[in-house]
C-alpha atoms as a PDB file:
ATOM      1  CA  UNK A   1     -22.320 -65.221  25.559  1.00  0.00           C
ATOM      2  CA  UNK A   2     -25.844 -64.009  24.579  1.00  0.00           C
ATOM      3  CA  UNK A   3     -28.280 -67.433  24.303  1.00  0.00           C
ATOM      4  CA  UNK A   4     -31.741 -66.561  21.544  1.00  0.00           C
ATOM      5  CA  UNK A   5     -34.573 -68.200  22.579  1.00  0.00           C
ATOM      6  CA  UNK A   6     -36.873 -68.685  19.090  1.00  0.00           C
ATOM      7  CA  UNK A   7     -39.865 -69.768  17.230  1.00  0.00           C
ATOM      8  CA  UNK A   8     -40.077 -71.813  14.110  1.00  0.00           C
ATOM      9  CA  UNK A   9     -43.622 -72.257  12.000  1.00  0.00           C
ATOM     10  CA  UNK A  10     -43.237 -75.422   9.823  1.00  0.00           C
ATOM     11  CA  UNK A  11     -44.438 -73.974   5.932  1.00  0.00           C
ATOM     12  CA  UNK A  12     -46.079 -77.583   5.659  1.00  0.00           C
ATOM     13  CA  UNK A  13     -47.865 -78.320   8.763  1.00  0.00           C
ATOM     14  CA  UNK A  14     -49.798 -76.256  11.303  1.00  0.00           C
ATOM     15  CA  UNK A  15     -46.681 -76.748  14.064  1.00  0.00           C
ATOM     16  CA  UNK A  16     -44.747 -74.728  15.916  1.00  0.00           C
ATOM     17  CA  UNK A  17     -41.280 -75.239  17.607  1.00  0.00           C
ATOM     18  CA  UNK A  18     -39.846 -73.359  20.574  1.00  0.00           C
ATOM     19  CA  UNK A  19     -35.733 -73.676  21.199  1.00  0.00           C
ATOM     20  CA  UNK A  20     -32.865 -71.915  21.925  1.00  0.00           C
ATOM     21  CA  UNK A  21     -29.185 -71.513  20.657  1.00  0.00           C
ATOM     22  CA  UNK A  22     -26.331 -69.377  20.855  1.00  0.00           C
ATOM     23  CA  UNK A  23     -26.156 -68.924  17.153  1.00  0.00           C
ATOM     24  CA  UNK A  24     -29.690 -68.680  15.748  1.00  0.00           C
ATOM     25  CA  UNK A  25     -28.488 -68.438  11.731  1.00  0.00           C
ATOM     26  CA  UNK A  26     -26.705 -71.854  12.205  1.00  0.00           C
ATOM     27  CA  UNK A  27     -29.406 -73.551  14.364  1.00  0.00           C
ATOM     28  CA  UNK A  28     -31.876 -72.270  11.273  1.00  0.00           C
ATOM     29  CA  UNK A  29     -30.367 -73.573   8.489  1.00  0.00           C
ATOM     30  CA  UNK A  30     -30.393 -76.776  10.527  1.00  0.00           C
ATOM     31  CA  UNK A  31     -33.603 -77.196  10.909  1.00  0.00           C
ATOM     32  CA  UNK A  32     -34.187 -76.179   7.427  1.00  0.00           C
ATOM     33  CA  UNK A  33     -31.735 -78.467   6.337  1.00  0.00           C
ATOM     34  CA  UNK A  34     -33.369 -81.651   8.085  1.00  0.00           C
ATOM     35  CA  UNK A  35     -30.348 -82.175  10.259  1.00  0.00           C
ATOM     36  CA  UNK A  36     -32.354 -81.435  14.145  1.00  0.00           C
ATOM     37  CA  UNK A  37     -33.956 -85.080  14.250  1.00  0.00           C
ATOM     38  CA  UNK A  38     -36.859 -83.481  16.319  1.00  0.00           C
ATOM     39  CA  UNK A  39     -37.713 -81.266  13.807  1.00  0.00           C
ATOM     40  CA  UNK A  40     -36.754 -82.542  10.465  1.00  0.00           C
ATOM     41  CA  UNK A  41     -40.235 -83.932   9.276  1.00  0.00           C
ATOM     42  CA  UNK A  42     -41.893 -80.580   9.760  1.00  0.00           C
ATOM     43  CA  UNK A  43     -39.293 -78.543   7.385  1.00  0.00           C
ATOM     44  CA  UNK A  44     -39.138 -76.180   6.201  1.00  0.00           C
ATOM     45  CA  UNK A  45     -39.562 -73.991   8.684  1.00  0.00           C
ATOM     46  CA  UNK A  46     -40.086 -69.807   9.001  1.00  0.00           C
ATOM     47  CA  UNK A  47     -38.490 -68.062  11.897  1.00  0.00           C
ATOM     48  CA  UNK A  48     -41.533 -66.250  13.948  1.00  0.00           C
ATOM     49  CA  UNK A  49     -39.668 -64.870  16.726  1.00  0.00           C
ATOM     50  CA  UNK A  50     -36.498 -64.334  18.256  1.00  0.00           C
ATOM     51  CA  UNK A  51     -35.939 -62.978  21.441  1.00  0.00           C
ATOM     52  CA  UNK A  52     -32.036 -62.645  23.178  1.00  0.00           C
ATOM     53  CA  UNK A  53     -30.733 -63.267  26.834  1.00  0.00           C
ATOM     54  CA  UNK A  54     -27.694 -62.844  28.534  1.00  0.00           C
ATOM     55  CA  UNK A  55     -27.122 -66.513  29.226  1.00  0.00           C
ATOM     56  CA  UNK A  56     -28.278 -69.891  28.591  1.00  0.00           C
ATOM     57  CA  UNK A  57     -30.396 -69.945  32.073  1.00  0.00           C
ATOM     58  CA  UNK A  58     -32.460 -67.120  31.043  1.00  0.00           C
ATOM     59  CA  UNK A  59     -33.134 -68.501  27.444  1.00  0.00           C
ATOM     60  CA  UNK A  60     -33.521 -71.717  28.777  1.00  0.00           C
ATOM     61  CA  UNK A  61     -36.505 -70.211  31.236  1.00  0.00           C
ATOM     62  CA  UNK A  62     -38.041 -68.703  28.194  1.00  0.00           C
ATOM     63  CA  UNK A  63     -38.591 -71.280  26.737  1.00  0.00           C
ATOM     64  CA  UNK A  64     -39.916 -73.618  29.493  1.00  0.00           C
ATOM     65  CA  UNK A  65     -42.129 -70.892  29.768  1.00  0.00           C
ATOM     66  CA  UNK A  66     -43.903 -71.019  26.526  1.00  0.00           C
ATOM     67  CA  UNK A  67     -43.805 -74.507  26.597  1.00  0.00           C
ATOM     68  CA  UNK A  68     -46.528 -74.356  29.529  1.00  0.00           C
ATOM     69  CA  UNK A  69     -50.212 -73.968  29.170  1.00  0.00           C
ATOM     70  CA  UNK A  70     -50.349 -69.991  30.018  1.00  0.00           C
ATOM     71  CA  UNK A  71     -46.993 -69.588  27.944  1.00  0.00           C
ATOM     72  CA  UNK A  72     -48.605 -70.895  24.479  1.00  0.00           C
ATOM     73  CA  UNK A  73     -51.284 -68.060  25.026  1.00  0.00           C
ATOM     74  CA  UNK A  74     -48.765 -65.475  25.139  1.00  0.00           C
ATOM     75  CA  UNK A  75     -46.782 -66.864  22.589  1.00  0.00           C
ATOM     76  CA  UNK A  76     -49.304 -67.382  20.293  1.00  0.00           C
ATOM     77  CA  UNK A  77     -49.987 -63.383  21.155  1.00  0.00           C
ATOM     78  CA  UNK A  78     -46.775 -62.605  19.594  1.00  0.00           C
ATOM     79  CA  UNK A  79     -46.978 -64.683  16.840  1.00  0.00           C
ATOM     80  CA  UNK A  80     -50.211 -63.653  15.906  1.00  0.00           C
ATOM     81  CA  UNK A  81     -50.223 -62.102  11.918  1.00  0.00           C
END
């Protein structure tokens, strides 16, 4: 099963949010739809990046990894308009 690890920019506020899921269409309309409770204040949201692995593990690395100091830089790289 391929995992997507992605990143949302809230429309309203200057804040970002890194996750994963194995179906990145229905975990979007989720958070757009004020139904992740971590997330729901900040909607709506615009999808930045996505990026897909070959499992969970992988996905689940990526995103630790841009969680960390020296992961924000990069991901704010890619982001960047």
């Amino acid at each position: 099963m391929k995992y997507y690890v992605y990143i949302l920019k809230s429309k309203l506020k200057n804040w970002y949010y890194v996750g994963i899921s194995s179906d990145i269409n229905s975990r979007f309309k989720a958070h757009n739809g004020k139904k992740v409770k971590s997330t729901k204040s900040y909607a709506p949201f615009d999808l930045l990046l996505t990026e897909e692995f070959k499992d969970r593990m992988s996905a689940r690395r990526r995103e630790k990894y841009y969680k960390t100091g020296f992961g924000k830089k990069v991901k704010d790289l890619k982001i960047k308009p």
